[in-house]
C-alpha atoms as a PDB file:
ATOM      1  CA  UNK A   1      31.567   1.724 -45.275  1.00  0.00           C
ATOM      2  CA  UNK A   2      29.499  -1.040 -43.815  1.00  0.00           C
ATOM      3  CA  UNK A   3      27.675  -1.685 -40.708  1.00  0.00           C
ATOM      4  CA  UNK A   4      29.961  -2.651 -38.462  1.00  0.00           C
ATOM      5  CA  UNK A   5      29.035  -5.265 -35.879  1.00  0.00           C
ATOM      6  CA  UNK A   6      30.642  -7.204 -32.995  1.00  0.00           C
ATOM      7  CA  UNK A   7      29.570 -10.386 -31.655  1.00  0.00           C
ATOM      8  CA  UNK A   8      31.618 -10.846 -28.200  1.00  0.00           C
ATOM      9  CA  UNK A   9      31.140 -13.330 -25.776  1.00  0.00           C
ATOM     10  CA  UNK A  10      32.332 -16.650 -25.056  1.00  0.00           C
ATOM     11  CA  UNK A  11      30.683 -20.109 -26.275  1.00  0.00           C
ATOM     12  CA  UNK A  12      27.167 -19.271 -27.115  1.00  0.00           C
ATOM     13  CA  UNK A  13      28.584 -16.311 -29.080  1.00  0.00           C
ATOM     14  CA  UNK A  14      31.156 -19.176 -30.787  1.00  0.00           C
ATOM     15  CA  UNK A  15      28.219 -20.867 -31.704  1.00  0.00           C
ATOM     16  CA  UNK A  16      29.942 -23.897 -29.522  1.00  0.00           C
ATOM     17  CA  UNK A  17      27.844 -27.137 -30.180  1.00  0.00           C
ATOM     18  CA  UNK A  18      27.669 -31.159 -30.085  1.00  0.00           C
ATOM     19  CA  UNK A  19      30.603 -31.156 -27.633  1.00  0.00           C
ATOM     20  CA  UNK A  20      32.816 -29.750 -30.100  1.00  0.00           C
ATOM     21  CA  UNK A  21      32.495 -32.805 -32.489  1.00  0.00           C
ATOM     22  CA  UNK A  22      30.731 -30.687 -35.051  1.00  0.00           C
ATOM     23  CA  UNK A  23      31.649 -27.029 -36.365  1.00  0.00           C
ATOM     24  CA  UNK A  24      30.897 -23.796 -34.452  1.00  0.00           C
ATOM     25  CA  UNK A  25      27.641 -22.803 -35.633  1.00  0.00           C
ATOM     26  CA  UNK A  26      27.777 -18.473 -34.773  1.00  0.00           C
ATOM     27  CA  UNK A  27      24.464 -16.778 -34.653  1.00  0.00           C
ATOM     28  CA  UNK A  28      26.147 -14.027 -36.254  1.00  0.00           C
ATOM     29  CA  UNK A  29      25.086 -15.944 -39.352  1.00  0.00           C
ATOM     30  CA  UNK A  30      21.378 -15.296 -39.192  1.00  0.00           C
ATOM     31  CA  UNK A  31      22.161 -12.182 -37.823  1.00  0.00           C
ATOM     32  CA  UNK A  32      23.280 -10.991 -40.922  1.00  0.00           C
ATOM     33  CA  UNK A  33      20.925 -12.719 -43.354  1.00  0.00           C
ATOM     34  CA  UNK A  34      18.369 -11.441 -41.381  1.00  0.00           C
ATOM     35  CA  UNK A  35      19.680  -7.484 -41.538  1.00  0.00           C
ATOM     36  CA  UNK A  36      20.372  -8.128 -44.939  1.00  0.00           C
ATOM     37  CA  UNK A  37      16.963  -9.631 -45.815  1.00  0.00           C
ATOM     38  CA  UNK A  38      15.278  -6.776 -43.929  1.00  0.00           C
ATOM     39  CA  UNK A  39      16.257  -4.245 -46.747  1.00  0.00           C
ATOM     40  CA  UNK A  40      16.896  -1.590 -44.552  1.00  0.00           C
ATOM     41  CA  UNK A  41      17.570   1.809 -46.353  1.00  0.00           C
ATOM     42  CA  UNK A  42      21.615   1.936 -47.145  1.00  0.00           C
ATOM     43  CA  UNK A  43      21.912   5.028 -45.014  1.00  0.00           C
ATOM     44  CA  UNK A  44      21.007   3.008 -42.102  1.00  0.00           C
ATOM     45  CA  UNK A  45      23.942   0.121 -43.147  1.00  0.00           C
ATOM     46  CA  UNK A  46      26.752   2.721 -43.579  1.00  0.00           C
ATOM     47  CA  UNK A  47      26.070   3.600 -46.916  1.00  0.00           C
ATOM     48  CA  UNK A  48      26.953   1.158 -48.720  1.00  0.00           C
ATOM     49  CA  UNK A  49      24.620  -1.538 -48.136  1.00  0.00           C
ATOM     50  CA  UNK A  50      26.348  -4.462 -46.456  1.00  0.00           C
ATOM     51  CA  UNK A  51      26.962  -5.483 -42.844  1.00  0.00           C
ATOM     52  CA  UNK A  52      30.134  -6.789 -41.927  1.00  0.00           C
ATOM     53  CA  UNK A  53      30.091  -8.957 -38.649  1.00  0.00           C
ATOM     54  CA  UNK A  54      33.188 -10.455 -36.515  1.00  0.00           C
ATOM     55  CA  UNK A  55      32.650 -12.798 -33.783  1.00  0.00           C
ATOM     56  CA  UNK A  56      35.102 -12.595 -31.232  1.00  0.00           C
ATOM     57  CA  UNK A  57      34.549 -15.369 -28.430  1.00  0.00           C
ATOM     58  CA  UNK A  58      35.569 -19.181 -27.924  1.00  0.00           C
ATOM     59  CA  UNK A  59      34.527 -21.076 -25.186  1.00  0.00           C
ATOM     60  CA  UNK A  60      36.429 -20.444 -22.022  1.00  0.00           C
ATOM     61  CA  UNK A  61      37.557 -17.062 -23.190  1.00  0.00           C
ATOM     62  CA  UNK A  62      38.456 -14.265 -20.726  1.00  0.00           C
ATOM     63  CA  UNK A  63      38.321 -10.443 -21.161  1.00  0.00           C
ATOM     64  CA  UNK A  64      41.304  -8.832 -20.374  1.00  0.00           C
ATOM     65  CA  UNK A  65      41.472  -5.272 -19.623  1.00  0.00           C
ATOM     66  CA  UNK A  66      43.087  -3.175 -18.562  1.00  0.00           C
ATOM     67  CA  UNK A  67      46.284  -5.543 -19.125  1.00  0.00           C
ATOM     68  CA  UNK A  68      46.986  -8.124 -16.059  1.00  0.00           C
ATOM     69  CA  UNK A  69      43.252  -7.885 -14.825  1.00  0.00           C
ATOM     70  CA  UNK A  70      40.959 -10.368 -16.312  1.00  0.00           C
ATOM     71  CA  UNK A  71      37.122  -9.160 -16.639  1.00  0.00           C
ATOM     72  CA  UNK A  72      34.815 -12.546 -16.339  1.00  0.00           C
ATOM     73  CA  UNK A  73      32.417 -12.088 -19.080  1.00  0.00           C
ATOM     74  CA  UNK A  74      28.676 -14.017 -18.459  1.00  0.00           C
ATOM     75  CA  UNK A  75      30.089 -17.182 -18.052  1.00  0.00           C
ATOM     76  CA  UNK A  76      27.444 -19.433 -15.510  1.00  0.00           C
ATOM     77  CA  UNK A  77      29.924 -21.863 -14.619  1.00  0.00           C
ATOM     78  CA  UNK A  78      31.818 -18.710 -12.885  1.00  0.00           C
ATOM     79  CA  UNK A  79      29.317 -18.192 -10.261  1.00  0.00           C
ATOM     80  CA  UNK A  80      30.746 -19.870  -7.928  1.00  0.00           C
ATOM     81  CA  UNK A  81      33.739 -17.526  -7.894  1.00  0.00           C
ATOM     82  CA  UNK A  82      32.474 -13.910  -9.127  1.00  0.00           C
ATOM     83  CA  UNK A  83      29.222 -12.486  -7.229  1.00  0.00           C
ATOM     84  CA  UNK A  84      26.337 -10.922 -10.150  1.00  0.00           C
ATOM     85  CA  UNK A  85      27.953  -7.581  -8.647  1.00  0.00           C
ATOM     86  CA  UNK A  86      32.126  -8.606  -9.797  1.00  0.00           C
ATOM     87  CA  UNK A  87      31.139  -9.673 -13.116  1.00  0.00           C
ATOM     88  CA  UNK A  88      28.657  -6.510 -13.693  1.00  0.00           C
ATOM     89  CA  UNK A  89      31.396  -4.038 -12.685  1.00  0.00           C
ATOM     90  CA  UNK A  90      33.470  -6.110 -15.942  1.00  0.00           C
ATOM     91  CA  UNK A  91      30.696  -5.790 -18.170  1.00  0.00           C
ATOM     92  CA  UNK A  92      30.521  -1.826 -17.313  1.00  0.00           C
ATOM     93  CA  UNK A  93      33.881  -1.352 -18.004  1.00  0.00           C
ATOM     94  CA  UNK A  94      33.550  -3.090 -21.203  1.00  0.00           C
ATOM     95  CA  UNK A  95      30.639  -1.813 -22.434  1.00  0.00           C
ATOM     96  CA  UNK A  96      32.461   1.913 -21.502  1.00  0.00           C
ATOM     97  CA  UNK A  97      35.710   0.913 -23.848  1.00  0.00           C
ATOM     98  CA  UNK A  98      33.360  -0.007 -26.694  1.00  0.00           C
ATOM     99  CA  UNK A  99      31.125   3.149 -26.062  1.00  0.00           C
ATOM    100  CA  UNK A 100      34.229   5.329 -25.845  1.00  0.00           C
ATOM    101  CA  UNK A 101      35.718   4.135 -28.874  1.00  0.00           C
ATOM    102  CA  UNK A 102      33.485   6.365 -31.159  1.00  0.00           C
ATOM    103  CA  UNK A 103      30.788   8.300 -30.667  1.00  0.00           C
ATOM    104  CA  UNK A 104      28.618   6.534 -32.956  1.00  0.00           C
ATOM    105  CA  UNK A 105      29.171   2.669 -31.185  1.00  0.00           C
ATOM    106  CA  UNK A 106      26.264   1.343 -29.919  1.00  0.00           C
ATOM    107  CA  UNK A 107      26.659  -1.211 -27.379  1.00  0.00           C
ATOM    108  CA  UNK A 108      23.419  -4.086 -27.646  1.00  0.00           C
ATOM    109  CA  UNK A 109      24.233  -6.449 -24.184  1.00  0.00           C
ATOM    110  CA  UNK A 110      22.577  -9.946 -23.700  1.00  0.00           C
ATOM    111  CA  UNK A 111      21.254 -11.191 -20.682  1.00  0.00           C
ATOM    112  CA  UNK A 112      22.418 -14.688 -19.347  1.00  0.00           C
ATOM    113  CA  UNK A 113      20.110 -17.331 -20.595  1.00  0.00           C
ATOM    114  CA  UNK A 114      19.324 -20.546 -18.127  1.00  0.00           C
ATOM    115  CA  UNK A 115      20.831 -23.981 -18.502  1.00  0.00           C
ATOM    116  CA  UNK A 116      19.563 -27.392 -17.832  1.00  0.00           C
ATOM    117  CA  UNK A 117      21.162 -26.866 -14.236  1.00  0.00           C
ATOM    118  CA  UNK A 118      18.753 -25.633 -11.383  1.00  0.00           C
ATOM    119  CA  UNK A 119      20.229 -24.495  -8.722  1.00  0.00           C
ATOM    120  CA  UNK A 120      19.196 -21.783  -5.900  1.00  0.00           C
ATOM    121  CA  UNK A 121      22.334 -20.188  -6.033  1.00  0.00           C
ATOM    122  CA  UNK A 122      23.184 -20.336  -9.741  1.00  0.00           C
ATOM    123  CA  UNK A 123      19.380 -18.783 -10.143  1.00  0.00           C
ATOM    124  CA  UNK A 124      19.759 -16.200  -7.969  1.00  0.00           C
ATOM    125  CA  UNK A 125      23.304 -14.894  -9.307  1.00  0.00           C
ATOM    126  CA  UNK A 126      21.658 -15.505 -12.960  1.00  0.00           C
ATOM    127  CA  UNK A 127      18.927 -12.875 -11.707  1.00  0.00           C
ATOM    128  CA  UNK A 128      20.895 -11.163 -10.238  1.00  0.00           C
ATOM    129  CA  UNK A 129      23.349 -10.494 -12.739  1.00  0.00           C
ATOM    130  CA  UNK A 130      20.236 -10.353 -16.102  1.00  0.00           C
ATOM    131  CA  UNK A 131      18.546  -7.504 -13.795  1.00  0.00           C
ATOM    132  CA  UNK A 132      22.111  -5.348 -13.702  1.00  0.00           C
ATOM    133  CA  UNK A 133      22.130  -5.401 -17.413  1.00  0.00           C
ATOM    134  CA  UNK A 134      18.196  -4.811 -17.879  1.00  0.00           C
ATOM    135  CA  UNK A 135      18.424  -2.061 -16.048  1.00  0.00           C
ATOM    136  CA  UNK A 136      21.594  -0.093 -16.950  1.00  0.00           C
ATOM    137  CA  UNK A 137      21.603   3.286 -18.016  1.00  0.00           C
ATOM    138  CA  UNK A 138      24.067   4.669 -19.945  1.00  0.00           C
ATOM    139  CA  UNK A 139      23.516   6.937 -23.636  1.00  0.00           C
ATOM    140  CA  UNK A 140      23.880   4.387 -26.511  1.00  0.00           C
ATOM    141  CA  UNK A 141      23.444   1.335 -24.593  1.00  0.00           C
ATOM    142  CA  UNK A 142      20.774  -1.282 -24.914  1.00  0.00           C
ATOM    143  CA  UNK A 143      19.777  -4.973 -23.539  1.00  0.00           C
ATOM    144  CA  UNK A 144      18.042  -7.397 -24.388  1.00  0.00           C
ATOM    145  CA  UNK A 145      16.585 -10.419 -22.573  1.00  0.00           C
ATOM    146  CA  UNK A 146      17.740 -13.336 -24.256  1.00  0.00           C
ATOM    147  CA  UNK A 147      16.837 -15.332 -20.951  1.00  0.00           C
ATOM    148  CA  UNK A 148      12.955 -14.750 -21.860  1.00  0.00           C
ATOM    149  CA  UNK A 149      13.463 -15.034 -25.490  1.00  0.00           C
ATOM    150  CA  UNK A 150      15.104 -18.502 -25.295  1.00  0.00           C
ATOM    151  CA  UNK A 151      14.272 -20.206 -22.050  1.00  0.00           C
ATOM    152  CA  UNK A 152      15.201 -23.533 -21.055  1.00  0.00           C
ATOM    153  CA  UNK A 153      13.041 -24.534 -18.018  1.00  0.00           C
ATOM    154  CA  UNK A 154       9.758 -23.069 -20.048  1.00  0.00           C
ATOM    155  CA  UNK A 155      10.275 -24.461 -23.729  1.00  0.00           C
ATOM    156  CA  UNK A 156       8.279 -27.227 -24.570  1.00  0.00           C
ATOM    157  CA  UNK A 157      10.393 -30.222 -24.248  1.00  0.00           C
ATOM    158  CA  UNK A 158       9.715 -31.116 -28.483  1.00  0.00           C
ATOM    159  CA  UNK A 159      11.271 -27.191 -28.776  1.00  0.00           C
ATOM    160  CA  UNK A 160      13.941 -28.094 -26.091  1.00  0.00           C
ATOM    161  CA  UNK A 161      14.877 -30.748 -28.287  1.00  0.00           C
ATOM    162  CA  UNK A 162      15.490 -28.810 -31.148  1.00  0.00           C
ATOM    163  CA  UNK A 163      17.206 -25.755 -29.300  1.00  0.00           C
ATOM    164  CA  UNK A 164      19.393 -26.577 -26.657  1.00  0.00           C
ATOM    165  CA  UNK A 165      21.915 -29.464 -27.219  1.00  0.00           C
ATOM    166  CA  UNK A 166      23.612 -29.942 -24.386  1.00  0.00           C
ATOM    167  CA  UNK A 167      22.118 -28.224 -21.611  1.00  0.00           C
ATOM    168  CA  UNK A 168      23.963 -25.246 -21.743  1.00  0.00           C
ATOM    169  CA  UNK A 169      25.182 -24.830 -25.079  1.00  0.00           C
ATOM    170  CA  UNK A 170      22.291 -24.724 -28.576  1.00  0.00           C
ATOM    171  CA  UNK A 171      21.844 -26.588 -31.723  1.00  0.00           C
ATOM    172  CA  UNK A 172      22.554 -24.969 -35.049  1.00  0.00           C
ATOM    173  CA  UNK A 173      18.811 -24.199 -35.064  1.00  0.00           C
ATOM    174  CA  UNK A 174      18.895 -22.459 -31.472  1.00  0.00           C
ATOM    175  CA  UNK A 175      21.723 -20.509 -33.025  1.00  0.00           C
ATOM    176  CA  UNK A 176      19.357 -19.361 -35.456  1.00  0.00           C
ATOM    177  CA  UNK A 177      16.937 -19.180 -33.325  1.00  0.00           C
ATOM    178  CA  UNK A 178      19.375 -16.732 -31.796  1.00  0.00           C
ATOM    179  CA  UNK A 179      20.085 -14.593 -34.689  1.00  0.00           C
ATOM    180  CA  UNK A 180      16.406 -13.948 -35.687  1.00  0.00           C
ATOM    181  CA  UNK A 181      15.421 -12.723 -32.126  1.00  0.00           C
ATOM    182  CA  UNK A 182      18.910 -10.840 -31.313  1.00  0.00           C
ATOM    183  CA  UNK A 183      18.443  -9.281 -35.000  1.00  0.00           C
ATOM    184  CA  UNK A 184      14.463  -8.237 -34.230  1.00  0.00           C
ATOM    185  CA  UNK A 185      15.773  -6.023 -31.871  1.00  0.00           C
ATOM    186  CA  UNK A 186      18.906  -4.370 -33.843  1.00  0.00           C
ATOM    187  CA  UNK A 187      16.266  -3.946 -36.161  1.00  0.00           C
ATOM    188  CA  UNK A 188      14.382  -2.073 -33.749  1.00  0.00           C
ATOM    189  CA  UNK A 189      17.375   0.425 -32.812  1.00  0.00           C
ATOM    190  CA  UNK A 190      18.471   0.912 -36.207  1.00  0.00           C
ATOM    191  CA  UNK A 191      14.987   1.541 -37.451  1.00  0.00           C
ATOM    192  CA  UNK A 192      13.958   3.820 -34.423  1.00  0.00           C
ATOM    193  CA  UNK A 193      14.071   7.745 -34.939  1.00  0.00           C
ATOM    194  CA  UNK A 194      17.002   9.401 -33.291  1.00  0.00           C
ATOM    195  CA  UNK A 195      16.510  11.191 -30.146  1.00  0.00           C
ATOM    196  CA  UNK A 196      15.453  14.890 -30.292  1.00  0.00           C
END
């Protein structure tokens, strides 16, 4: 059986880019050349060798669960409507229905990266929000900071250029960009000894 990995979000786990115009470009492509290329020891990819990833996420995309109760996911355009605290007490309960669904899930969560778009408020509910999921404690759940590994504001503007597309949304290469960095740290929880 192979590794078995979701990719859920909304746009930037689409791989949304050039308004649309061009194909979705997932990072769950890299991802999985990059586990692949790691040649990690078959036990540690199910068995069998090969990692099977589904993306589940297109732009605009809501979570909805339990039924008739829509969990906003880390969507920045939200924060005008859901506080850092709304959209955390979503996440939780998503996480916990991924984390409940067998006890060997692992549940990897992204912070919110920035956008071209500075504003006090949007910053602060960004922070807000990136801190919750930094600091969350729960058995088999990890973060990552995918604000610091792909900034906006503090990327050279040639690396900007090559990155971010639109301000909000990245370029195939920011994609991959995406993949290698999110997949550096998988490969630091599937390599890591378990727990004693």
């Amino acid at each position: 059986m192979p590794l078995k990995i979701l990719c859920f979000g909304n746009s930037l786990t689409a791989g949304f880019r050039s308004y649309g115009i061009k194909p979705n470009h997932p990072y769950a492509l890299t991802l999985k050349e990059q586990l692949l290329s790691a040649e990690l020891d078959a036990s540690i990819l199910g068995g069998d060798g090969l990692v099977d990833i589904d993306v589940e996420g297109q732009p605009g995309d809501l979570v909805n669960c339990p039924p008739g109760r829509f969990l906003e996911r880390m969507k920045r355009r939200c924060y005008g409507s859901f506080s850092a605290d709304q959209i955390y007490t979503g996440l939780k309960k998503t996480w916990s229905l991924a984390l409940s669904s067998s006890p060997t899930t692992k549940v990897l969560a992204l912070t919110v990266p920035e956008c071209a778009y500075k504003s006090e408020k949007l910053d602060r509910n960004r922070d807000a929000l990136n801190k919750f999921i930094l600091e969350h404690k729960e058995e088999r759940f990890y973060a990552f900071d995918l604000k610091s590994a792909i900034p906006y504001h503090d990327m050279d503007e040639q690396r900007r250029e090559e990155n971010w597309d639109d301000g909000l949304h990245l370029t195939d290469k920011g994609y991959d960009l995406m993949g290698e960095v999110v997949s550096e740290r998988l490969l630091e929880l599937l390599t890591k000894p378990p727990s004693t």
